[in-house]
Protein backbone atom coordinates (compact mmCIF):
# COMPACT_ATOMS: atom_id res chain seq x y z
CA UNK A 1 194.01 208.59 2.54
CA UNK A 2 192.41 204.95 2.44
CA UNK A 3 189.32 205.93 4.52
CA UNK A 4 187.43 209.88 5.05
CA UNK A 5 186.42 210.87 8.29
CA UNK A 6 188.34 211.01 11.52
CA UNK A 7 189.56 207.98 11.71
CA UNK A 8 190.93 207.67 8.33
CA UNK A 9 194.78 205.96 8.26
CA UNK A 10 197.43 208.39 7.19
CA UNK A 11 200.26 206.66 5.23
CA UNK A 12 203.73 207.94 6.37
CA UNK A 13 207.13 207.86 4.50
CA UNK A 14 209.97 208.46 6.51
CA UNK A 15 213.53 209.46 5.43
CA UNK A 16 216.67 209.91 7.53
CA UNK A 17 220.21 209.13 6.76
CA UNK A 18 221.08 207.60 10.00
CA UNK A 19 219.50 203.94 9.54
CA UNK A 20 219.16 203.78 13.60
CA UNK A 21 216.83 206.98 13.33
CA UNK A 22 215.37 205.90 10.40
CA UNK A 23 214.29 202.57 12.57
CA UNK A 24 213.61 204.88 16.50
CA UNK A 25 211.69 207.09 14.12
CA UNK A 26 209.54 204.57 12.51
CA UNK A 27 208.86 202.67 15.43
CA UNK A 28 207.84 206.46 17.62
CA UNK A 29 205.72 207.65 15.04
CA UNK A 30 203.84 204.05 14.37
CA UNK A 31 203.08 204.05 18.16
CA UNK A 32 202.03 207.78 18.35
CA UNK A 33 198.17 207.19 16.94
CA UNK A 34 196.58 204.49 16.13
CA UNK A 35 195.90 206.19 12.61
CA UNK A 36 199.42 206.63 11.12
CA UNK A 37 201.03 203.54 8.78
CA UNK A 38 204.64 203.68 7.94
CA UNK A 39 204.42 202.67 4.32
CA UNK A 40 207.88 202.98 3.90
CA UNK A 41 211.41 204.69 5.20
CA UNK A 42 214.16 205.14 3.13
CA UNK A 43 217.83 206.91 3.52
CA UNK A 44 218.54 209.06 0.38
CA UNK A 45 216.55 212.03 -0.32
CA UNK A 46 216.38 211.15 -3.85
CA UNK A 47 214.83 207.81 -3.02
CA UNK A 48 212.00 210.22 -0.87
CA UNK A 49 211.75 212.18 -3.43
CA UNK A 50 210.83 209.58 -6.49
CA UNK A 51 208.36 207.83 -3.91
CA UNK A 52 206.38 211.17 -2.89
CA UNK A 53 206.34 211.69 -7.02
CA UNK A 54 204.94 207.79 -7.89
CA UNK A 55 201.73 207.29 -7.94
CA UNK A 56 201.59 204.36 -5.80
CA UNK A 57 203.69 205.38 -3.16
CA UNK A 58 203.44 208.20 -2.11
CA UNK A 59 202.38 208.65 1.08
CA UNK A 60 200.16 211.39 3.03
CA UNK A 61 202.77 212.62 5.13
CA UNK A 62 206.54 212.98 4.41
CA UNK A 63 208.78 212.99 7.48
CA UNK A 64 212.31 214.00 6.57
CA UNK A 65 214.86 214.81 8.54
CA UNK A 66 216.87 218.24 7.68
CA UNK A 67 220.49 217.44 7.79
CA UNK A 68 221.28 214.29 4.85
CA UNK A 69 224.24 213.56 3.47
CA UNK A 70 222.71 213.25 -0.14
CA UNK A 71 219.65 216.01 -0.74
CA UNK A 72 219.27 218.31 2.71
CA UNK A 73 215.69 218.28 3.55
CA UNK A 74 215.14 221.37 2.71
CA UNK A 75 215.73 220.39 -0.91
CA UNK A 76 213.45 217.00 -0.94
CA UNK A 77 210.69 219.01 -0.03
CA UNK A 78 210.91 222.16 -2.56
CA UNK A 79 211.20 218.98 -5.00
CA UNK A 80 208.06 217.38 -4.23
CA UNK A 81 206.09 221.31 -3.57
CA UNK A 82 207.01 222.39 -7.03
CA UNK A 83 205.44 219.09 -8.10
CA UNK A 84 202.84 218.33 -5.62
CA UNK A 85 200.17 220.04 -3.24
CA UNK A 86 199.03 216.58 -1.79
CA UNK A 87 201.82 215.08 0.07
CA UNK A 88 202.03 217.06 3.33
CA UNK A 89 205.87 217.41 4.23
CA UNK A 90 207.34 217.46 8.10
CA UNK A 91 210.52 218.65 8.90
CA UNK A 92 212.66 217.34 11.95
CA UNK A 93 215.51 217.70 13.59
CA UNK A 94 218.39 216.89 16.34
CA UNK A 95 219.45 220.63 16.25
CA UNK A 96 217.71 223.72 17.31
CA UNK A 97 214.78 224.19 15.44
CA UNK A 98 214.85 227.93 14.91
CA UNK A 99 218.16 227.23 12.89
CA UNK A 100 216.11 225.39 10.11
CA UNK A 101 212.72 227.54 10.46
CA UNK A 102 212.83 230.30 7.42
CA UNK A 103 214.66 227.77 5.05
CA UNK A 104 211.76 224.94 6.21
CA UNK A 105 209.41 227.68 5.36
CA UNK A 106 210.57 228.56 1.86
CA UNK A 107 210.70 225.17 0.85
CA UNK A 108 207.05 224.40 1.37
CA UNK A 109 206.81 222.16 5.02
CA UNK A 110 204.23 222.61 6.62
CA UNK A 111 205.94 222.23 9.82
CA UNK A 112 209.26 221.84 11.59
CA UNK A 113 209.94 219.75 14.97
CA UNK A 114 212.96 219.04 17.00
CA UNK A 115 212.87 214.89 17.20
CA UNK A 116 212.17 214.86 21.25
CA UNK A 117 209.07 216.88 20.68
CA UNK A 118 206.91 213.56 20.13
CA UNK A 119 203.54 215.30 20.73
CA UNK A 120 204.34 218.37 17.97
CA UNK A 121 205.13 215.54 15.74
CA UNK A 122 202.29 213.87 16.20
CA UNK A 123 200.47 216.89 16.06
CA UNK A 124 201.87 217.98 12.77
CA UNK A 125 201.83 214.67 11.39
CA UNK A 126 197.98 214.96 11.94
CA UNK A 127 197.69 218.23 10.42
CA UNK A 128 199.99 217.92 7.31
CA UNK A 129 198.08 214.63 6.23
CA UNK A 130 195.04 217.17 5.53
CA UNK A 131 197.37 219.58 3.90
CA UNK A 132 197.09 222.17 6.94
CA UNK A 133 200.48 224.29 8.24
CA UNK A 134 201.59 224.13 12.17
CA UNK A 135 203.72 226.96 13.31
CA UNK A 136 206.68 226.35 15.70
CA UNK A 137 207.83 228.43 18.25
CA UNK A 138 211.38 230.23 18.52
CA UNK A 139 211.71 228.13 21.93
CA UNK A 140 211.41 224.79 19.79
CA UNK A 141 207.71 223.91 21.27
CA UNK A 142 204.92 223.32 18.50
CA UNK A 143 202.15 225.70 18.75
CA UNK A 144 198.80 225.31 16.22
CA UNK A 145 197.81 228.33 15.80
CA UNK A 146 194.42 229.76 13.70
CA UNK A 147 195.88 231.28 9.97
CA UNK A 148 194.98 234.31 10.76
CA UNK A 149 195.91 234.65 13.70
CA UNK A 150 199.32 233.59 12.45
CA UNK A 151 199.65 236.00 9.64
CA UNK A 152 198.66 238.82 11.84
CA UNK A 153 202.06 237.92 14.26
CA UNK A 154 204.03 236.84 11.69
CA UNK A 155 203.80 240.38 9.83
CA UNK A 156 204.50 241.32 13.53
CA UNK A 157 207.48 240.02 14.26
CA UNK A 158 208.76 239.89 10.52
CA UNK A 159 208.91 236.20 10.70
CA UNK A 160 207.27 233.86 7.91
CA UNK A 161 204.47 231.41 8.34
CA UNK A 162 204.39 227.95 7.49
CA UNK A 163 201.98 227.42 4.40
CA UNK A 164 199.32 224.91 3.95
CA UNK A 165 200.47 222.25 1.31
CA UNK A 166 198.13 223.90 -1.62
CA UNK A 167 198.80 227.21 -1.50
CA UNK A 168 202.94 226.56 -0.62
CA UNK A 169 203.10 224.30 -4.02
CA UNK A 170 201.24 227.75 -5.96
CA UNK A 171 204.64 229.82 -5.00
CA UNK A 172 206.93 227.19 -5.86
CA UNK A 173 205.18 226.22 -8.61
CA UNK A 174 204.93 229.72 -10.19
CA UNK A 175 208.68 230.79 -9.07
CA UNK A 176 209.42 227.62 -10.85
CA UNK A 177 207.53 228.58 -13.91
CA UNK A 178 209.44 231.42 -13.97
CA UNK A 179 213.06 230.06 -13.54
CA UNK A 180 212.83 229.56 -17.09
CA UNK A 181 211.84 232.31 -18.43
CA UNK A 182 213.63 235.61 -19.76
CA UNK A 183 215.36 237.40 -16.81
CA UNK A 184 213.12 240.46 -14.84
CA UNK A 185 209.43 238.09 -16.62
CA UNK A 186 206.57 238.02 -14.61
CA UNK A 187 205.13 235.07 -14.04
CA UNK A 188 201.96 234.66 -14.68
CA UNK A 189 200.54 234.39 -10.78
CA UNK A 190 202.68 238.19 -10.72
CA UNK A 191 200.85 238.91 -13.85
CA UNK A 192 197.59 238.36 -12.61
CA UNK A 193 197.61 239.72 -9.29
CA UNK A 194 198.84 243.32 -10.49
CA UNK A 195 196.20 242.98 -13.07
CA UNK A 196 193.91 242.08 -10.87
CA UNK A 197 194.83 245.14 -8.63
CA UNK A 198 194.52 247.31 -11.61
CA UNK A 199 190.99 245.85 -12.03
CA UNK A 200 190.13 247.33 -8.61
CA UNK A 201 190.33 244.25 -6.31
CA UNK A 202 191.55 244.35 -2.77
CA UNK A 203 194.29 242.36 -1.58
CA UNK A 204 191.36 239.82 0.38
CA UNK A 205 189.54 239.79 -3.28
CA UNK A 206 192.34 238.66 -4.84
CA UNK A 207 193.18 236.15 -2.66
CA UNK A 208 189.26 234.85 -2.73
CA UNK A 209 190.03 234.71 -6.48
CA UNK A 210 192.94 232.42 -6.66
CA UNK A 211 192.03 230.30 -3.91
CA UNK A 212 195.66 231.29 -1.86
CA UNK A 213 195.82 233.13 1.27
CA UNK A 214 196.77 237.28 1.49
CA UNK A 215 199.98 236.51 2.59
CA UNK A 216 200.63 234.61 -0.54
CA UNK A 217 199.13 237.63 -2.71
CA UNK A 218 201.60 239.95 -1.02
CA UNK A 219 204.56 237.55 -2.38
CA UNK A 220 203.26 237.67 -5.56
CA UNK A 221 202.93 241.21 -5.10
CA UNK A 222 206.40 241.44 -3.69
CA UNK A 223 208.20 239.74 -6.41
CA UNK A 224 206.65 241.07 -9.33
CA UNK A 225 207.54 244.82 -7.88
CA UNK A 226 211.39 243.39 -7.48
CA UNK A 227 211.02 242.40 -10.54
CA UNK A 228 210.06 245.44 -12.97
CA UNK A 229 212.25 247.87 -10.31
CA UNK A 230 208.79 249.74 -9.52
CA UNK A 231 208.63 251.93 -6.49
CA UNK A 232 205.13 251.00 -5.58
CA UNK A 233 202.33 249.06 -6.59
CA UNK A 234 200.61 251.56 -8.84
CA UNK A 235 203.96 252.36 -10.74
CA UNK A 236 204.08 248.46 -11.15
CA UNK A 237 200.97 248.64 -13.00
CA UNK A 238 201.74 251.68 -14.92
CA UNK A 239 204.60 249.77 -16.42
CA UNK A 240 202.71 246.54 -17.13
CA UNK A 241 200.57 248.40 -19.11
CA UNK A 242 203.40 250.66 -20.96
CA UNK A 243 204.48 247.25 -21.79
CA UNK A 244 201.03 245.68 -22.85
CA UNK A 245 201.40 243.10 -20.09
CA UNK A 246 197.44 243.03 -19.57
């Protein structure tokens, strides 16, 4: 951002591939606080894309819309995430946001808004310029809600959480670093986490360690145990260390 403290401007890019949205969206969002600055609007994913990867313009806050004709939104942000932790990315849409949520998730927003819902825009606009996650509700209304307090319902209900910006671009980052490896290869944020078990560290330890949340340990957890066919975590670990992983 240009300034610190609470009134600090938040540059916005906005991309849509419906120029009249592109233009109602731009002129919404510029009148929603005083704060935000359009820098720019664009409508081709791959044109949001190569300006929230430039140095000099990307903006704070990415608001795309989900359904493009080019790149779906979905895909402009796991782009940028697998790059980038510091451009916060907002989903929105015409269509009923529970239709988008778990693919929004995965991809690394850090929220998702129908395009009537001006003050959960406005509210994750706010939010995702400081990297933080907003959670929506199945009924299409934005709720903030505490992290914790968040994880605790999501492993609830079974649903997934929106991620803040940092610790959304460590998964895609590492699943990314893996893509090219050999087939059934940890990668090394797996790696370290069942080593890290096998050290003796809780789950709360772990995530202390590599500055994610538990939620994100779990995954790591999750996919490493997919990965080497292990029944649990200990026989996880027994196999690392058959194979002289650590």
């Amino acid at each position: 951002m240009d300034e610190t403290g609470a009134n600090a401007r938040i540059r916005i890019g906005i991309v849509d591939n419906d120029p009249y949205a592109v233009a109602v969206l731009s002129t919404m969002i510029a009148r929603m606080d005083a704060r935000f600055d359009v820098a720019w609007t664009c409508e081709l994913g791959a044109v949001a894309i190569s300006r929230c990867l430039s140095r000099t313009q990307r903006p704070d806050v990415l608001v795309t819309d989900m359904s493009m004709n080019d790149v779906p939104g979905t895909e402009v942000c796991r782009a940028i995430r697998v790059k980038r932790a510091d451009v916060g990315v907002v989903g929105v849409t015409s269509y009923a946001v529970a239709s988008f949520r778990d693919e929004a998730v995965h991809c690394g927003m850090q929220a998702l808004v129908g395009k009537t819902d001006l003050a959960g825009m406005a509210a994750a606009i706010r939010r995702a310029a400081h990297g933080l996650a907003t959670n929506v509700g199945d009924d299409d209304r934005t709720t903030v809600l505490d992290n914790a307090v968040d994880a605790r319902n999501a492993e609830e209900t079974g649903g997934a959480r929106f991620l803040d910006s940092a610790e959304a671009h460590t998964l895609l980052e590492d699943a990314s670093y893996d893509a090219g490896g050999a087939r059934g290869a940890l990668s090394p944020k797996e790696r370290d986490v069942l080593r890290l078990y096998a050290d003796g560290l809780t789950t709360r330890e772990i995530a202390d360690r590599l500055g994610v949340g538990t939620s994100t340990v779990s995954t790591f957890e999750r996919r490493a145990l997919a990965k080497l066919g292990a029944r649990s975590r200990a026989h996880a670990i027994s196999i690392c260390v058959r194979r002289h992983v650590f």
